[in-house]
Protein backbone atom coordinates (compact mmCIF):
# COMPACT_ATOMS: atom_id res chain seq x y z
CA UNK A 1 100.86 80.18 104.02
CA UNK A 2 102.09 80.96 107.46
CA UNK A 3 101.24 78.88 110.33
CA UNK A 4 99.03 80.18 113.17
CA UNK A 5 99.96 81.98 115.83
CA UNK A 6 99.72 79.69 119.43
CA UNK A 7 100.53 82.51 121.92
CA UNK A 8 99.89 85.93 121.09
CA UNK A 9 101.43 86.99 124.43
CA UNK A 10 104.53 84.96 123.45
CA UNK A 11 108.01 86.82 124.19
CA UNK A 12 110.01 88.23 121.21
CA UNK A 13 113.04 90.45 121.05
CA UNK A 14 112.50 94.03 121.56
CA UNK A 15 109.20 93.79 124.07
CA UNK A 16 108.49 94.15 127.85
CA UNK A 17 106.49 92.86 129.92
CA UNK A 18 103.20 95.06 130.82
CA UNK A 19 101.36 95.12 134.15
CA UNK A 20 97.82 94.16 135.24
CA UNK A 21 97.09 97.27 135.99
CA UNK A 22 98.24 99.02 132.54
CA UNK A 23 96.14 96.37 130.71
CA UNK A 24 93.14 97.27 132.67
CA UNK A 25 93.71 100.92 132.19
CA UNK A 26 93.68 99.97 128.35
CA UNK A 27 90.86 97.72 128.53
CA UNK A 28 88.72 100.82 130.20
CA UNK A 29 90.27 103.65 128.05
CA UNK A 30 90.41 101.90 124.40
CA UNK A 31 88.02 99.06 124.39
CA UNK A 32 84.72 99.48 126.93
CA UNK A 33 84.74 103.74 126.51
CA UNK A 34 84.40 103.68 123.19
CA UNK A 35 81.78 100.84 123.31
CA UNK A 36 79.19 102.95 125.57
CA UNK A 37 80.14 105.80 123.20
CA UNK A 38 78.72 103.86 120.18
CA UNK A 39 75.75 103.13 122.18
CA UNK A 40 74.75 106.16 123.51
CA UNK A 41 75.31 107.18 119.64
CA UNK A 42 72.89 104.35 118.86
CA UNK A 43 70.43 106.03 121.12
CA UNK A 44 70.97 109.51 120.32
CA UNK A 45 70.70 108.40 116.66
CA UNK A 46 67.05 106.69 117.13
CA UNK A 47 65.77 109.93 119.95
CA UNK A 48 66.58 112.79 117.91
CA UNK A 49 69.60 111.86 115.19
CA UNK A 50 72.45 114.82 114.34
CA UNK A 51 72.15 117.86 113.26
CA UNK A 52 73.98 119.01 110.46
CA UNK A 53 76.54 121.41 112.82
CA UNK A 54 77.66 118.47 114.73
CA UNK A 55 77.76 115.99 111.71
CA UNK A 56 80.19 118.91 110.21
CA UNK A 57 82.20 119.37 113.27
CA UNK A 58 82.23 115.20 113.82
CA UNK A 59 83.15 114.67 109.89
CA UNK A 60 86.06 117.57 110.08
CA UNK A 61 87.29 115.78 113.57
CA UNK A 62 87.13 111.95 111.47
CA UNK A 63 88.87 113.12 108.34
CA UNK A 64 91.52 115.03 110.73
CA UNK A 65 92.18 111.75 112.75
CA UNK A 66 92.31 109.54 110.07
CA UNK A 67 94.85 111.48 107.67
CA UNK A 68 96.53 112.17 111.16
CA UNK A 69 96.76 108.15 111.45
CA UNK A 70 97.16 107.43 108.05
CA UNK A 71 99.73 109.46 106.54
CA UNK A 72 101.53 110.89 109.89
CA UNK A 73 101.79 108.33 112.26
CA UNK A 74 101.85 105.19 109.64
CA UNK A 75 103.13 106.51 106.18
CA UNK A 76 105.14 109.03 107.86
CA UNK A 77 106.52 108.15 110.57
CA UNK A 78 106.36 104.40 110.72
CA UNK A 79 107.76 103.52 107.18
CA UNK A 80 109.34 106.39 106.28
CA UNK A 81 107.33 106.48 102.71
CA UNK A 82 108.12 110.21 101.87
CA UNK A 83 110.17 113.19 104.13
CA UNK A 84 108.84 116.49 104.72
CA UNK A 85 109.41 120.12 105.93
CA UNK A 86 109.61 120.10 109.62
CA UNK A 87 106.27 122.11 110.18
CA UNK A 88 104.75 119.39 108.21
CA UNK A 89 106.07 116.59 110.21
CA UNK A 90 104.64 118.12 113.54
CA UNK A 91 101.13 118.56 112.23
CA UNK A 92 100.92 115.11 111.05
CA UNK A 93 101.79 114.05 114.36
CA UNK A 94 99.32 116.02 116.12
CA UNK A 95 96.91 115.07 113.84
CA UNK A 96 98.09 111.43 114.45
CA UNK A 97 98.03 112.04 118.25
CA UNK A 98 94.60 113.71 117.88
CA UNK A 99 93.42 110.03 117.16
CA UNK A 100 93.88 108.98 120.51
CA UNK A 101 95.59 105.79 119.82
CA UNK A 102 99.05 106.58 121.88
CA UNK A 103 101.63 108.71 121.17
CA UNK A 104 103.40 108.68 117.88
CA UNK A 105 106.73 106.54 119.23
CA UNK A 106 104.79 103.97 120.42
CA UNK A 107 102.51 103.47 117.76
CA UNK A 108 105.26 102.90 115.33
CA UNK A 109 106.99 100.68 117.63
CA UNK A 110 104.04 98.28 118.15
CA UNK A 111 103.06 98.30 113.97
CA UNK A 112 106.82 98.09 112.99
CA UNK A 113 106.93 94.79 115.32
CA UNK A 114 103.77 93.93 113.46
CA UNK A 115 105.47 94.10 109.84
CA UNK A 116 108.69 92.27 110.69
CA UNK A 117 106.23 88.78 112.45
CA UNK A 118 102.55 89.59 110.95
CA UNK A 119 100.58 86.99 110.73
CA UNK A 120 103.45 84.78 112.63
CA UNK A 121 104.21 84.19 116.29
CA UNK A 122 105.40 87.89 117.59
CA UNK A 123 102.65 89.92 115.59
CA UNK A 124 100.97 92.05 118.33
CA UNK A 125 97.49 91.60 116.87
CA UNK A 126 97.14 88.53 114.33
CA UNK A 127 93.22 87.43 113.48
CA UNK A 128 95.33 83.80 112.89
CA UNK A 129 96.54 83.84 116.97
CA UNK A 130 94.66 81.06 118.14
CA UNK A 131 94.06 78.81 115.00
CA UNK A 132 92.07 78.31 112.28
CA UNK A 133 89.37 76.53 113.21
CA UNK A 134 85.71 78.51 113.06
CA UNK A 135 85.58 79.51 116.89
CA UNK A 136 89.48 79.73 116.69
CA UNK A 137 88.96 82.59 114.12
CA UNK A 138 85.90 84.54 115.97
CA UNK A 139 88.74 84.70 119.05
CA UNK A 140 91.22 85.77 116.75
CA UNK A 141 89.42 88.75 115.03
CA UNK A 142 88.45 90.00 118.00
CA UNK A 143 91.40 89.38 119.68
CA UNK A 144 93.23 91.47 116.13
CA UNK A 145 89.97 94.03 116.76
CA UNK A 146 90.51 95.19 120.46
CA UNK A 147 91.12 92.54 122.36
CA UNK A 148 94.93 92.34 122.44
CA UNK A 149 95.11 95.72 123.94
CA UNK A 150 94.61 93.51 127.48
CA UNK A 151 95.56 90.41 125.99
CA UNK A 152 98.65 90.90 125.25
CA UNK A 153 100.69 90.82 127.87
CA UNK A 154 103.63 92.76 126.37
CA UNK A 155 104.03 95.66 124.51
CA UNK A 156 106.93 97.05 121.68
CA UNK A 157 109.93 98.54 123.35
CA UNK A 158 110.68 101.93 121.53
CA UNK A 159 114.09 101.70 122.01
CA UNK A 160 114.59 98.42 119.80
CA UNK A 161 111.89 99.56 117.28
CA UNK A 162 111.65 103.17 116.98
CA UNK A 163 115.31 104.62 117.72
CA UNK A 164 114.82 107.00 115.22
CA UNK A 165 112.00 108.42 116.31
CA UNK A 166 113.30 108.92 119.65
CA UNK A 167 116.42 110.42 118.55
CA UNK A 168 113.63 113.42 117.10
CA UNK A 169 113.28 116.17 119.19
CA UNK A 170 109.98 116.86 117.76
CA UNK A 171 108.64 113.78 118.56
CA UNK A 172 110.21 113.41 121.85
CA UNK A 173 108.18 116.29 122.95
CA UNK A 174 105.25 115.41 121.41
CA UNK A 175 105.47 112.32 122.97
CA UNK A 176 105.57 114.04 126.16
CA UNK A 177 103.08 116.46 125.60
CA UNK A 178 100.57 113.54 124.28
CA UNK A 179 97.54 114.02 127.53
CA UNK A 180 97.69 117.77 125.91
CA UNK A 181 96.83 116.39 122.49
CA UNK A 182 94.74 114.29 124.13
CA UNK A 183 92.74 117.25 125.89
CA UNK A 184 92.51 118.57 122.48
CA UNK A 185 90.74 116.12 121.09
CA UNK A 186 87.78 116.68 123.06
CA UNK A 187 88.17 120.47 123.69
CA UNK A 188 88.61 121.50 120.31
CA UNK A 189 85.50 119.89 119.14
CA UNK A 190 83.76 121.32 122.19
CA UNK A 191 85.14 124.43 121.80
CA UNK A 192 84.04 124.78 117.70
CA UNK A 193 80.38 123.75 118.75
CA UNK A 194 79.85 125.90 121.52
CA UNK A 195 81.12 129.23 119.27
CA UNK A 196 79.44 128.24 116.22
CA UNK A 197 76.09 127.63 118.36
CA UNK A 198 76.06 130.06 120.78
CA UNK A 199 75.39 127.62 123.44
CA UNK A 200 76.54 125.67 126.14
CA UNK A 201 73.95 122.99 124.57
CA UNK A 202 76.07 123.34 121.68
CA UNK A 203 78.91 122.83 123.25
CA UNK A 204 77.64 119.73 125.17
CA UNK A 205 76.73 118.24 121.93
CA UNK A 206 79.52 118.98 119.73
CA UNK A 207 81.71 117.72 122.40
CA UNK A 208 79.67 113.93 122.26
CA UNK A 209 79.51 113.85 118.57
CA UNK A 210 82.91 115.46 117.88
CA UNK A 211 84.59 113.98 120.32
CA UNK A 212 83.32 110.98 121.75
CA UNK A 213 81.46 109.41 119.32
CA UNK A 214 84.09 110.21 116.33
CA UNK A 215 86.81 108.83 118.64
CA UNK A 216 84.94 105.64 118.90
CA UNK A 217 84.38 105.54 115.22
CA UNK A 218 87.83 106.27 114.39
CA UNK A 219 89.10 103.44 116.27
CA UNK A 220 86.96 101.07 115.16
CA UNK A 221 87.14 101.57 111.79
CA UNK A 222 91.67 101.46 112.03
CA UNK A 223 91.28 98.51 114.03
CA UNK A 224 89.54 97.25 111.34
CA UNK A 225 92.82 97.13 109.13
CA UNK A 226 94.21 94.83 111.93
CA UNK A 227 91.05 91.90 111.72
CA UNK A 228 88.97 92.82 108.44
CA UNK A 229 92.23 93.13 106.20
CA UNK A 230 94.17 90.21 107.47
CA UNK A 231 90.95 87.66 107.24
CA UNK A 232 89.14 88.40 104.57
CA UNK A 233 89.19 90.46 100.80
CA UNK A 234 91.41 90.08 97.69
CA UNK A 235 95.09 89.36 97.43
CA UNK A 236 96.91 89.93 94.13
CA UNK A 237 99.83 90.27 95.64
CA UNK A 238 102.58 87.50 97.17
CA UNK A 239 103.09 88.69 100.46
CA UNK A 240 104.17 86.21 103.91
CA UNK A 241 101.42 86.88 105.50
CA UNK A 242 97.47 87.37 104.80
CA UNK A 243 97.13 90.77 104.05
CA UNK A 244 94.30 91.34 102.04
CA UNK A 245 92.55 94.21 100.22
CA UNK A 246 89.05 95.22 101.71
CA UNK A 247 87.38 98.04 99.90
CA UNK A 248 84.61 99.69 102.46
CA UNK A 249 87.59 99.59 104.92
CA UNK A 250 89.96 101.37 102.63
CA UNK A 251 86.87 103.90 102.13
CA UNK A 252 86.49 104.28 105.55
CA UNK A 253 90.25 104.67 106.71
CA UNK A 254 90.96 107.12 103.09
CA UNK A 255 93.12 104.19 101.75
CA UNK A 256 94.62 102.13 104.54
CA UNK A 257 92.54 99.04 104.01
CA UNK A 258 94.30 98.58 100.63
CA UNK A 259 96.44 96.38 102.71
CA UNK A 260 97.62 93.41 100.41
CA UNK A 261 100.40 95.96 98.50
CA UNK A 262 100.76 97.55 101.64
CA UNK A 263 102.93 94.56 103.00
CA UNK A 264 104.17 93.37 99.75
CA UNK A 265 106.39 97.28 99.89
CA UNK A 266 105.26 98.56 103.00
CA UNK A 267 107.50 101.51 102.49
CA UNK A 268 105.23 102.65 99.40
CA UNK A 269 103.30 105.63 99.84
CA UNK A 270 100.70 104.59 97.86
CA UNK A 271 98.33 101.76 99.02
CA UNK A 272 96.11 101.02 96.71
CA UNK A 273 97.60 100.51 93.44
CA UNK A 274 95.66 99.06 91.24
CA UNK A 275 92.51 100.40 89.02
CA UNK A 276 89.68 101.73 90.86
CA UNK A 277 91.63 101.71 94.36
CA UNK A 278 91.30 105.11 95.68
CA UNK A 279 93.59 106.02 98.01
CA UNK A 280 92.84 109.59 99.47
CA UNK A 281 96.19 109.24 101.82
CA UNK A 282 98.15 108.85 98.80
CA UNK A 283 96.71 111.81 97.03
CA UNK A 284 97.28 114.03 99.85
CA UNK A 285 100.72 113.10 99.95
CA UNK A 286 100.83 113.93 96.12
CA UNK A 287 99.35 117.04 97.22
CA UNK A 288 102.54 118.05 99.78
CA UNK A 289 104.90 117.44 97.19
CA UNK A 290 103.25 119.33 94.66
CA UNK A 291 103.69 121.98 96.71
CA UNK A 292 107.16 121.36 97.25
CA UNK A 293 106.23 120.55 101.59
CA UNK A 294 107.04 117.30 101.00
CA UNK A 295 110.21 115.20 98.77
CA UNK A 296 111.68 112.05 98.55
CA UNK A 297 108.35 110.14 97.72
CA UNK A 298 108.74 106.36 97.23
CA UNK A 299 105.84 105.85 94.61
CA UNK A 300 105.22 102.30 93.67
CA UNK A 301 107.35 101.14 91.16
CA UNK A 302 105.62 98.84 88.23
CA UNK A 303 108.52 96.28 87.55
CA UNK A 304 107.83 95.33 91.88
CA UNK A 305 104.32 95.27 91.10
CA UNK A 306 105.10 93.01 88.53
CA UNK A 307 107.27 90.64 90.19
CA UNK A 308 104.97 90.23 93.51
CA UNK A 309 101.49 89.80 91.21
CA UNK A 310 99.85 86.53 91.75
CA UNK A 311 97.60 86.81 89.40
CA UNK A 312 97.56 87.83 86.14
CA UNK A 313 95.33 90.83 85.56
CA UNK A 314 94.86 94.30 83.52
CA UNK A 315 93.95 96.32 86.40
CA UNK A 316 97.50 98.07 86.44
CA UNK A 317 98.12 101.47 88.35
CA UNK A 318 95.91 104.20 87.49
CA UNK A 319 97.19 106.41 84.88
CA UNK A 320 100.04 109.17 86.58
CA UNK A 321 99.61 107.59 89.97
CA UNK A 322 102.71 104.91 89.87
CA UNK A 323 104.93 107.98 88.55
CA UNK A 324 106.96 110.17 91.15
């Protein structure tokens, strides 16, 4: 089992240093927005709750960010799990971007630095950072949560992690047109409620739910892949680190929180692999190439599932879902 992590902020190859300034702007933008989001939600919730137009617009915005997240930016982009037709690949990452969480480059950068040390020193956002002690772990998970976004003093260098990425036209200029995509997270929301109602009132509210509130949720509940999954849940898998799988978290995130097989073949496109472990991502993906948008899908392959069980079990790969 690997050996905790001392100094989360501790140099590695292919990172910069990040100033007091940026890690503020983080703190403000990823960690304490979202937080008076949630509890204005709270509020909201126990005044006067949601009405179903919002809760449609907010659910649409969710599943949007999520897929965006969990097939374009991670299964995509980051590990390279299937290839697509070029139309394809740019709405992924706008859905990705559409997440707020950074633009697609740097995202991959920071969870493909994450893969080659997780769990060990170098991992951006290890629950195991500080120990393993009780009060060693409650830092840890919430450094893994949000804190390391001002924590961590530096960040992934794109250039050493993601040269492929920046080699992409596509994604260069999606890169640079990522405030846009950020605008459109909010305005589109806005924009749907306001037409649909009639109303600026509409509009207004559409624009918390949709946007504010769902970006707060969305976060939370991906973040939770980073603390959740590495501390707790099942592991049937021999992996380096302490990946685990957590099922409400793979509900919530359409298949990401099957995370134990995740790092056993990270370059998989299907997460949750054994019987009963829906994985919505996965199925879209099965979707694309059924349609002939998207090719070259690595499936998991049973004689690797074999070799990196742990356990001995019967709870195999659904029926058709191993098979390209």
């Amino acid at each position: 089992m690997s050996a905790p992590t001392r100094r989360p902020d501790r140099p590695t190859a292919g990172t910069f240093g990040v100033s007091t300034g940026r890690r503020t702007a983080y703190l403000v933008v990823l960690v304490v927005v979202p937080q008076v989001a949630l509890v204005a939600a709270v509020a909201a919730l126990w005044g006067r709750g949601i009405g179903p137009r919002d809760l449609v617009i907010a659910a649409v915005m969710y599943a949007v960010s999520i897929f965006g997240i969990s097939v374009g930016y991670h299964r995509l982009l980051t590990h390279r799990a299937f290839r697509c037709r070029r139309p394809l690949r740019i709405a992924l990452t706008v859905a990705g971007g559409l997440a707020l969480q950074g633009p697609a480059s740097l995202w991959a950068a920071e969870h493909r630095r994450h893969h080659k040390y997780a769990d060990r020193p170098g991992d951006p956002h290890s629950p195991w950072a500080y120990g393993e002690s009780g009060p060693a772990l409650l830092r840890g998970l919430l450094h893994a949560h949000v804190g390391w976004f001002y924590t961590a003093r530096r960040r992934s260098d794109r250039r050493h992690w993601v040269p492929d990425l920046l080699a992409d036209p596509d994604i260069r200029r999606l890169d640079a047109l990522y405030p846009v995509t950020v605008a459109a997270s909010f305005l589109l929301p806005a924009a749907a409620g306001g037409l649909w109602s009639g109303s600026w009132a509409g509009l207004w509210s559409a624009l918390f739910w949709g946007g504010l509130v769902r970006y707060a949720v969305v976060h939370h509940v991906t973040w939770s892949v980073n603390s959740v999954a590495h501390t707790f849940g099942d592991r049937a898998f021999d992996t380096r680190d302490r990946s685990s799988d957590v099922w409400w978290v793979a509900l919530l995130t359409f298949g990401e929180g099957w995370h134990n097989w995740h790092h056993a073949d990270p370059t998989c496109a299907r997460h949750g692999v054994r019987r009963g472990q829906l994985d919505p991502s996965a199925r879209l993906i099965r979707m694309f190439e059924r349609a002939g948008w998207a090719h070259d899908v690595r499936w998991p392959d049973p004689r690797r599932m074999a070799a990196r069980r742990t356990r001995a079990a019967d709870d195999g790969p659904e029926p058709g879902e191993a098979e390209p």
